[in-house]
N, C-alpha and C. Protein backbone atom coordinates (compact mmCIF):
# COMPACT_ATOMS: atom_id res chain seq x y z
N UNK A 1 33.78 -67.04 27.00
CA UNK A 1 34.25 -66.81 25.65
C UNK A 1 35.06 -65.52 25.63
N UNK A 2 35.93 -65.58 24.55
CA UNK A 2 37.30 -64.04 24.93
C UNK A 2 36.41 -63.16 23.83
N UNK A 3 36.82 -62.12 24.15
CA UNK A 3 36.36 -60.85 23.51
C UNK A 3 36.48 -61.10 22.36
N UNK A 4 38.19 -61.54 21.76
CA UNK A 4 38.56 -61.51 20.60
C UNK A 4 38.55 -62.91 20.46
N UNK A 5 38.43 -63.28 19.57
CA UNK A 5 38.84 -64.07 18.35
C UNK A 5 40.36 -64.86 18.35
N UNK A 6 40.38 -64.07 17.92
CA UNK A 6 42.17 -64.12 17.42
C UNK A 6 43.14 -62.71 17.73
N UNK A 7 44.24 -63.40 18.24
CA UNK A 7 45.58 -62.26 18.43
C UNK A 7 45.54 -60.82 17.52
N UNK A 8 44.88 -61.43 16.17
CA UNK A 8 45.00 -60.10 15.36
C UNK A 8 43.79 -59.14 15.12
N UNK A 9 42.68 -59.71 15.80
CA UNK A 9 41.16 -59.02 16.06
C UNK A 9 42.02 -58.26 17.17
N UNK A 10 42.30 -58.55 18.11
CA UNK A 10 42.85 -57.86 19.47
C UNK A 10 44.00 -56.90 18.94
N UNK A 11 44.88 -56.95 18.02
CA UNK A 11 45.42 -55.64 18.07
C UNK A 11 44.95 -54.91 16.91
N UNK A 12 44.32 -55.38 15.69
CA UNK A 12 43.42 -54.58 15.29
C UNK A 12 42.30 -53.23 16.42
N UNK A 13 41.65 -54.06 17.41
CA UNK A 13 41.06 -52.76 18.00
C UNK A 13 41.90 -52.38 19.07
N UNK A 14 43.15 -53.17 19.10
CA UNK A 14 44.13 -51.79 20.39
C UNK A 14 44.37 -50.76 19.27
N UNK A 15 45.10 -51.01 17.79
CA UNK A 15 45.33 -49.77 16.89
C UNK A 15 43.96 -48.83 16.57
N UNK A 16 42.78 -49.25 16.38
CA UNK A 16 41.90 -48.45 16.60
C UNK A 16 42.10 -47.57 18.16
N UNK A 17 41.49 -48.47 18.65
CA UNK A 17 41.56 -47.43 20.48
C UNK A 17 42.66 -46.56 20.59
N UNK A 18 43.98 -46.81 20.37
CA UNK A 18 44.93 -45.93 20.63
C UNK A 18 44.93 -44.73 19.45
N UNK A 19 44.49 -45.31 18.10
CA UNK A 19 44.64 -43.77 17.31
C UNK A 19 42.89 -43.09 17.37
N UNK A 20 42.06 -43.53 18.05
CA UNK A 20 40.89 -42.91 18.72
C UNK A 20 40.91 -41.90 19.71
N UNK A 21 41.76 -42.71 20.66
CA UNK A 21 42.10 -41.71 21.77
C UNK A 21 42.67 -40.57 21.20
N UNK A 22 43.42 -40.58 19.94
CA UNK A 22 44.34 -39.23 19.96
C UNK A 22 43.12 -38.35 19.44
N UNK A 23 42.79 -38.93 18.65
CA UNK A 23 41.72 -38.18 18.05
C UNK A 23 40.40 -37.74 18.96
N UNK A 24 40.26 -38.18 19.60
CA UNK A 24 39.08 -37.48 20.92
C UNK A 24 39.74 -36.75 21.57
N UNK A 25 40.99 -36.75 22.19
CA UNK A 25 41.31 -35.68 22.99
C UNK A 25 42.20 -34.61 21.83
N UNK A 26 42.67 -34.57 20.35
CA UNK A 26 42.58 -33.71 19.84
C UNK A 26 41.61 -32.87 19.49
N UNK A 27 40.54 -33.56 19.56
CA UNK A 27 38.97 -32.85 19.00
C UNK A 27 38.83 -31.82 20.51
N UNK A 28 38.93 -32.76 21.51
CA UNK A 28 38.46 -31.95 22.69
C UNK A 28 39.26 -30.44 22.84
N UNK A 29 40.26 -30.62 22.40
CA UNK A 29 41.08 -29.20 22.55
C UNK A 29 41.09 -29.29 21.20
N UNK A 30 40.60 -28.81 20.44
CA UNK A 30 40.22 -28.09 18.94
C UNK A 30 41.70 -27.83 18.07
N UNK A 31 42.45 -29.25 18.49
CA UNK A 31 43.29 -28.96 17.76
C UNK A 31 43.29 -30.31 16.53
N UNK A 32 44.38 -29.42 15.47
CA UNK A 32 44.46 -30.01 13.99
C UNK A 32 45.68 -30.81 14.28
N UNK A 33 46.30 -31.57 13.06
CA UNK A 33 46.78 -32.24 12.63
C UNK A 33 48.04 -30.91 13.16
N UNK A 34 47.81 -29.92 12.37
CA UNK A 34 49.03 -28.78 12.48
C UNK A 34 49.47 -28.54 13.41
N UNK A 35 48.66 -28.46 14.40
CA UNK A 35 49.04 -27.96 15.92
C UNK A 35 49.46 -28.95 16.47
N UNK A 36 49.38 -30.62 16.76
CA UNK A 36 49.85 -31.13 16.75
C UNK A 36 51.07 -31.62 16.57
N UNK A 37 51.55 -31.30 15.49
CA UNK A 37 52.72 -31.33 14.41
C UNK A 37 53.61 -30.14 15.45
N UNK A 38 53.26 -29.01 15.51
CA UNK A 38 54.04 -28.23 16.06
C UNK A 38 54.12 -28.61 18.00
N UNK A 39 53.11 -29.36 18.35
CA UNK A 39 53.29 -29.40 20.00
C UNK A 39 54.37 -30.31 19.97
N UNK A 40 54.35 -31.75 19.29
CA UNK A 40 55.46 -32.47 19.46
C UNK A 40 56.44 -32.12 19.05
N UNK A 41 56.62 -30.98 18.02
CA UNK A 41 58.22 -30.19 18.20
C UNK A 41 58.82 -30.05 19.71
N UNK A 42 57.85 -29.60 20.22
CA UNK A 42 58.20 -29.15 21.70
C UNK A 42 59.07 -29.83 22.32
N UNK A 43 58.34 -31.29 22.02
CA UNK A 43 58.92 -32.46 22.55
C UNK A 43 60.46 -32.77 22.07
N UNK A 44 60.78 -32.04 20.53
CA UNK A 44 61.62 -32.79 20.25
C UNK A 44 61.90 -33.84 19.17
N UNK A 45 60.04 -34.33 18.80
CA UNK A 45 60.03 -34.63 17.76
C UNK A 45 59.59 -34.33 16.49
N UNK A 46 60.45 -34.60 15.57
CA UNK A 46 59.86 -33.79 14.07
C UNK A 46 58.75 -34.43 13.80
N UNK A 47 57.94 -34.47 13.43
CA UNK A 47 56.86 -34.98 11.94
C UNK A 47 56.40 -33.90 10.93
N UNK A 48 56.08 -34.48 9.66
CA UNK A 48 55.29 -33.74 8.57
C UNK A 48 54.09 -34.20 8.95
N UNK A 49 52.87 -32.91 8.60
CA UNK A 49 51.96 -33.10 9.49
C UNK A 49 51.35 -34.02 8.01
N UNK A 50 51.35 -34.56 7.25
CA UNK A 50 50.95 -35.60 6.29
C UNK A 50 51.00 -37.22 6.88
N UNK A 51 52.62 -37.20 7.15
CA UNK A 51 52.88 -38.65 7.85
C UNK A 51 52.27 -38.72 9.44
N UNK A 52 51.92 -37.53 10.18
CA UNK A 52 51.46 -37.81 11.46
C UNK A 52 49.80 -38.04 11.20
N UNK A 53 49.31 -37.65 10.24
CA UNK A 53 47.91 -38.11 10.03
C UNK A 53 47.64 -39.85 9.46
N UNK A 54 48.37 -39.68 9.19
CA UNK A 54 48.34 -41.08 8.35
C UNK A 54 49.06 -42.05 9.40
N UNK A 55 50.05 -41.86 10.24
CA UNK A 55 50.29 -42.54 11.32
C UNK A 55 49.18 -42.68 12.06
N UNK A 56 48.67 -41.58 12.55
CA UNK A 56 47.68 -41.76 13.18
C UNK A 56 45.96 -42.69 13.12
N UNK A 57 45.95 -42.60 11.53
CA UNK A 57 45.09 -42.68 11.19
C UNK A 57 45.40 -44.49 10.95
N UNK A 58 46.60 -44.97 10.53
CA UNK A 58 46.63 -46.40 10.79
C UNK A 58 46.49 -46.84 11.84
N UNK A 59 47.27 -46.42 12.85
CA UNK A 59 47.20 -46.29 14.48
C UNK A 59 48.34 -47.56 14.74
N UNK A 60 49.13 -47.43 13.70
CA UNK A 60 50.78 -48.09 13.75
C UNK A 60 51.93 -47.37 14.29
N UNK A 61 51.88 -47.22 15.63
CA UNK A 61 52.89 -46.41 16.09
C UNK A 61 53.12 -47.23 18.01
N UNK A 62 54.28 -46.44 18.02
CA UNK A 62 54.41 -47.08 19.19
C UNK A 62 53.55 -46.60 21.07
N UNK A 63 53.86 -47.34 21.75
CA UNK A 63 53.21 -46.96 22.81
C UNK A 63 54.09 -45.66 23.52
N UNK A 64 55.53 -45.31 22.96
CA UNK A 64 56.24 -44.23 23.26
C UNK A 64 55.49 -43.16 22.60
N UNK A 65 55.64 -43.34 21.53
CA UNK A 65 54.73 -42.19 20.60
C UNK A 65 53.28 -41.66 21.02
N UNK A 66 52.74 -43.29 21.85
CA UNK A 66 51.33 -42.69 22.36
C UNK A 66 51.67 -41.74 23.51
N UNK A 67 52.34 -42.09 24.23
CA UNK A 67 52.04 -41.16 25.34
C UNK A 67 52.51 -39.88 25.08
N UNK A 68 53.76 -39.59 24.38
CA UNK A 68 54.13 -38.35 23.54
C UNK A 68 53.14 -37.48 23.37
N UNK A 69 52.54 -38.43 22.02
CA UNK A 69 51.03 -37.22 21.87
C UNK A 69 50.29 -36.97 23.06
N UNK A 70 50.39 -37.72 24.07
CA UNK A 70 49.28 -37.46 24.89
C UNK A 70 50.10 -36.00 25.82
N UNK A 71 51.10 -36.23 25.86
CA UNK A 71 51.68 -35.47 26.79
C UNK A 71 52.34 -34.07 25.50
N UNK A 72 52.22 -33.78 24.63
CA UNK A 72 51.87 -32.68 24.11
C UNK A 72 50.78 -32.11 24.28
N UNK A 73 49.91 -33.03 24.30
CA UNK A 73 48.23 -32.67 24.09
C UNK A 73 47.99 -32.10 25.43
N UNK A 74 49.22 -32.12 26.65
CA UNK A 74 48.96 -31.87 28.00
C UNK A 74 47.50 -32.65 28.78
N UNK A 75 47.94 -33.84 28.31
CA UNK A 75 46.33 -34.45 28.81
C UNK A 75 47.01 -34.91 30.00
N UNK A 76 46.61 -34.44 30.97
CA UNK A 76 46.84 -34.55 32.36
C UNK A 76 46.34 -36.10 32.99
N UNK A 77 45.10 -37.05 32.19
CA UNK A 77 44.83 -37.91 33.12
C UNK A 77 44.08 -38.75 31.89
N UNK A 78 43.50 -39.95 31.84
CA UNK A 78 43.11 -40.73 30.99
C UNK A 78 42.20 -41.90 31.41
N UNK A 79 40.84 -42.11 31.79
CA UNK A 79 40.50 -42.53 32.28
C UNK A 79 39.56 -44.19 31.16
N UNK A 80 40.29 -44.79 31.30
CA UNK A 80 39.96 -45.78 30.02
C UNK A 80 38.87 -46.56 30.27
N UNK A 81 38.29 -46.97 31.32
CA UNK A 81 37.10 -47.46 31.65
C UNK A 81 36.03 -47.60 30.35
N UNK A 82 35.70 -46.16 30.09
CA UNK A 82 34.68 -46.03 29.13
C UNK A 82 34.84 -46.48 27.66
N UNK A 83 36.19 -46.58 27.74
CA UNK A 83 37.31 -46.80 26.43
C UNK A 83 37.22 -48.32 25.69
N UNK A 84 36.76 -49.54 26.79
CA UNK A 84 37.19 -50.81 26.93
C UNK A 84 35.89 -51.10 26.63
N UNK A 85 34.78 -50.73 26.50
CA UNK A 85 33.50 -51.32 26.23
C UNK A 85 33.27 -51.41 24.76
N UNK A 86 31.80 -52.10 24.25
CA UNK A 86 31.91 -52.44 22.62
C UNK A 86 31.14 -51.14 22.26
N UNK A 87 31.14 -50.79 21.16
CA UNK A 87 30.73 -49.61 20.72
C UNK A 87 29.48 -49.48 20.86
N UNK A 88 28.51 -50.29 20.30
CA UNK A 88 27.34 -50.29 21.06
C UNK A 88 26.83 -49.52 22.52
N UNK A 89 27.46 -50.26 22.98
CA UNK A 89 27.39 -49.35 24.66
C UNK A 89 27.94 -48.47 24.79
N UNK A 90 28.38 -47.99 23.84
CA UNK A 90 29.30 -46.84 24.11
C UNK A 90 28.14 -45.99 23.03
N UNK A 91 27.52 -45.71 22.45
CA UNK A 91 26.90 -45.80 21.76
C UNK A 91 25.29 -44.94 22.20
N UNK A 92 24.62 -46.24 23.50
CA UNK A 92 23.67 -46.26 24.06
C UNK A 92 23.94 -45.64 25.33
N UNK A 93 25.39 -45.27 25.81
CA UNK A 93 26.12 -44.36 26.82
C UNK A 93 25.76 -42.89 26.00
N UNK A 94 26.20 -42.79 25.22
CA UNK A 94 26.23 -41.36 24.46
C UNK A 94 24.42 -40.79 24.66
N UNK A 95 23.59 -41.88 24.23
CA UNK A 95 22.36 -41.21 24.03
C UNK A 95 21.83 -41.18 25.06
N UNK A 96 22.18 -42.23 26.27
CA UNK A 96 21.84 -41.82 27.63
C UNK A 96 22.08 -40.54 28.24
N UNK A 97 23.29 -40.12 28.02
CA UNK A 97 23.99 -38.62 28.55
C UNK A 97 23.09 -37.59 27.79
N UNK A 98 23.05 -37.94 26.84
CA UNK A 98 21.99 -36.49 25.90
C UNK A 98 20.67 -36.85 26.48
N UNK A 99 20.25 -37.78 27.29
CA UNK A 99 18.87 -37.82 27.58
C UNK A 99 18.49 -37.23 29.22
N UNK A 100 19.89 -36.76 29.21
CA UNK A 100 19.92 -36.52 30.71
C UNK A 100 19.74 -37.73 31.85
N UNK A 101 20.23 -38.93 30.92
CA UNK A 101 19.82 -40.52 31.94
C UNK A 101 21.09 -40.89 32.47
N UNK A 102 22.17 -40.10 32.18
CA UNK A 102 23.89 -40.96 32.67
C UNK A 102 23.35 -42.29 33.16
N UNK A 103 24.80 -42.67 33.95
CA UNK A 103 25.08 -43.73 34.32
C UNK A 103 24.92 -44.11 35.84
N UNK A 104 26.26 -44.86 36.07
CA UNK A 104 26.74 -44.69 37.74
C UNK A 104 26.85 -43.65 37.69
N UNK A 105 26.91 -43.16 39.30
CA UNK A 105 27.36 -41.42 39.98
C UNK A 105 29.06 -41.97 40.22
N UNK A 106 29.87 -41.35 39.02
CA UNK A 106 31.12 -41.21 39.55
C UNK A 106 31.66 -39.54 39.90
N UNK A 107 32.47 -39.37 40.25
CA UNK A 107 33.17 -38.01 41.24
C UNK A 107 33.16 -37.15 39.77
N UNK A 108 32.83 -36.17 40.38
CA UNK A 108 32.69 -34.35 39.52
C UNK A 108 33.88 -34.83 38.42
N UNK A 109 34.46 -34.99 38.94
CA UNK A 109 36.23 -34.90 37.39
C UNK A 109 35.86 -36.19 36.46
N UNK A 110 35.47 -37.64 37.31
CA UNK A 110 35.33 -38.75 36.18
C UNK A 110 34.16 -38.43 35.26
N UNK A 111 33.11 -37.46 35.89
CA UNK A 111 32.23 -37.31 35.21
C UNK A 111 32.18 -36.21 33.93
N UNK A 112 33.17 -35.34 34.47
CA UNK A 112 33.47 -33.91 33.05
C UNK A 112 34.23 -34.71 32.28
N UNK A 113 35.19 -35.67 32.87
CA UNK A 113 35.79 -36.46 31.45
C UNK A 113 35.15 -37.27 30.63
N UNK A 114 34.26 -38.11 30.99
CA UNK A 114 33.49 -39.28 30.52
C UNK A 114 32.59 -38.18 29.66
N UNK A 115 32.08 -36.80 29.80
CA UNK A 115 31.25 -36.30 29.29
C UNK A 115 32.14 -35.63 28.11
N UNK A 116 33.29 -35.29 28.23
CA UNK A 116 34.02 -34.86 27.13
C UNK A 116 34.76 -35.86 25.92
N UNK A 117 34.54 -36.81 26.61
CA UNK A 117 35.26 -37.79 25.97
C UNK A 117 34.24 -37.91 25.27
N UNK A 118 32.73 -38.52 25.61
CA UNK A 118 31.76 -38.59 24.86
C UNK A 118 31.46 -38.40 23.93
N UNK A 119 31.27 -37.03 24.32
CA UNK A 119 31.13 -35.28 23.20
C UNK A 119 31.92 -35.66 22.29
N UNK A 120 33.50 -35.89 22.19
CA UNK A 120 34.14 -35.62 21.31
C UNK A 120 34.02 -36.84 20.43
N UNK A 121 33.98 -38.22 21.52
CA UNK A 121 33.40 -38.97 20.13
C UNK A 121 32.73 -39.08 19.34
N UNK A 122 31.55 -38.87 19.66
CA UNK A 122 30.06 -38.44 18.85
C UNK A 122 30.54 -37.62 18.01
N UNK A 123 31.21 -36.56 17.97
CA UNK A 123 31.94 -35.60 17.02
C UNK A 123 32.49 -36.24 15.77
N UNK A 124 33.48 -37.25 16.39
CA UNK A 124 34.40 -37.80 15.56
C UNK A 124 33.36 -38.53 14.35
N UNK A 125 32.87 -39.46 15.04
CA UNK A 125 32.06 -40.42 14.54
C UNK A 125 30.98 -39.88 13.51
N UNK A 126 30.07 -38.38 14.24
CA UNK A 126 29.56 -37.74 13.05
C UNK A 126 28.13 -38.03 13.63
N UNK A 127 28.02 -38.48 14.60
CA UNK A 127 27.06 -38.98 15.85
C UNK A 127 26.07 -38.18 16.14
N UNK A 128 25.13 -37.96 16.55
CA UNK A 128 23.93 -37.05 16.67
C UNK A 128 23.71 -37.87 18.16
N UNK A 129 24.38 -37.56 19.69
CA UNK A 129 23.58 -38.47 20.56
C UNK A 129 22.22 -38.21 21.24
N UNK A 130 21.82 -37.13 20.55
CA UNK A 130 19.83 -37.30 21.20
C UNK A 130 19.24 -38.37 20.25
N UNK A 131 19.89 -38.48 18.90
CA UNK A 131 19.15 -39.31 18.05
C UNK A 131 18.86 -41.12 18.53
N UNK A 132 18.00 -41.24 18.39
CA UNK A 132 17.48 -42.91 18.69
C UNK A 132 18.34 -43.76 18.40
């Protein structure tokens, strides 16, 4: 049986996942909407930091634009593995890590990311991951 449903369940959660990602690795480097706004100047591109929230926050933008932000955000690497699972497990991942129970043993770097990525979701989300 397919994950999705229908064509439009499936890009419904690619526009989630992709304006998630921005938002976890903005959280991870403690940056705002503002700072944002001003890194992709860098790049070249304008936004008002009103319409880049709200872009973001639909997660109607293009896959140029994604990597943009990503590459303002100087995110050097992106490891989506953890990204592709249902929230649930992603979920029962989070409270595993706060229980000191991880997962597989992946290499020192997959593991500071998977743990930051974590962190920052639980953040986003408003998440407590020691909680049951």
């Amino acid at each position: 049986m397919p994950y999705f449903q229908t064509a439009e369940e499936a890009e419904a959660h690619s526009r989630n996942l992709a304006n998630t990602i921005i938002k976890v690795e903005m959280t991870k480097r403690k940056m705002t909407y503002r700072d944002l706004v001003a890194a992709l100047a860098e790049y070249g591109v304008t936004e008002e930091e009103r319409n880049l929230r709200n872009k973001i926050s639909r997660g109607t933008f293009s896959a140029a634009f994604f990597f943009t932000c990503l590459g303002a955000m100087k995110v050097k690497s992106l490891d989506l593995t953890h990204w592709l699972t249902p929230l649930e497990d992603q979920l029962a991942d989070i409270r595993a890590i706060a229980a000191g129970e991880g997962g597989v043993p992946q290499t020192p770097a997959q593991q500071k990311q998977r743990h930051e990525d974590i962190e920052a979701m639980a953040e986003l989300l408003g998440v407590n991951p020691s909680e049951s």
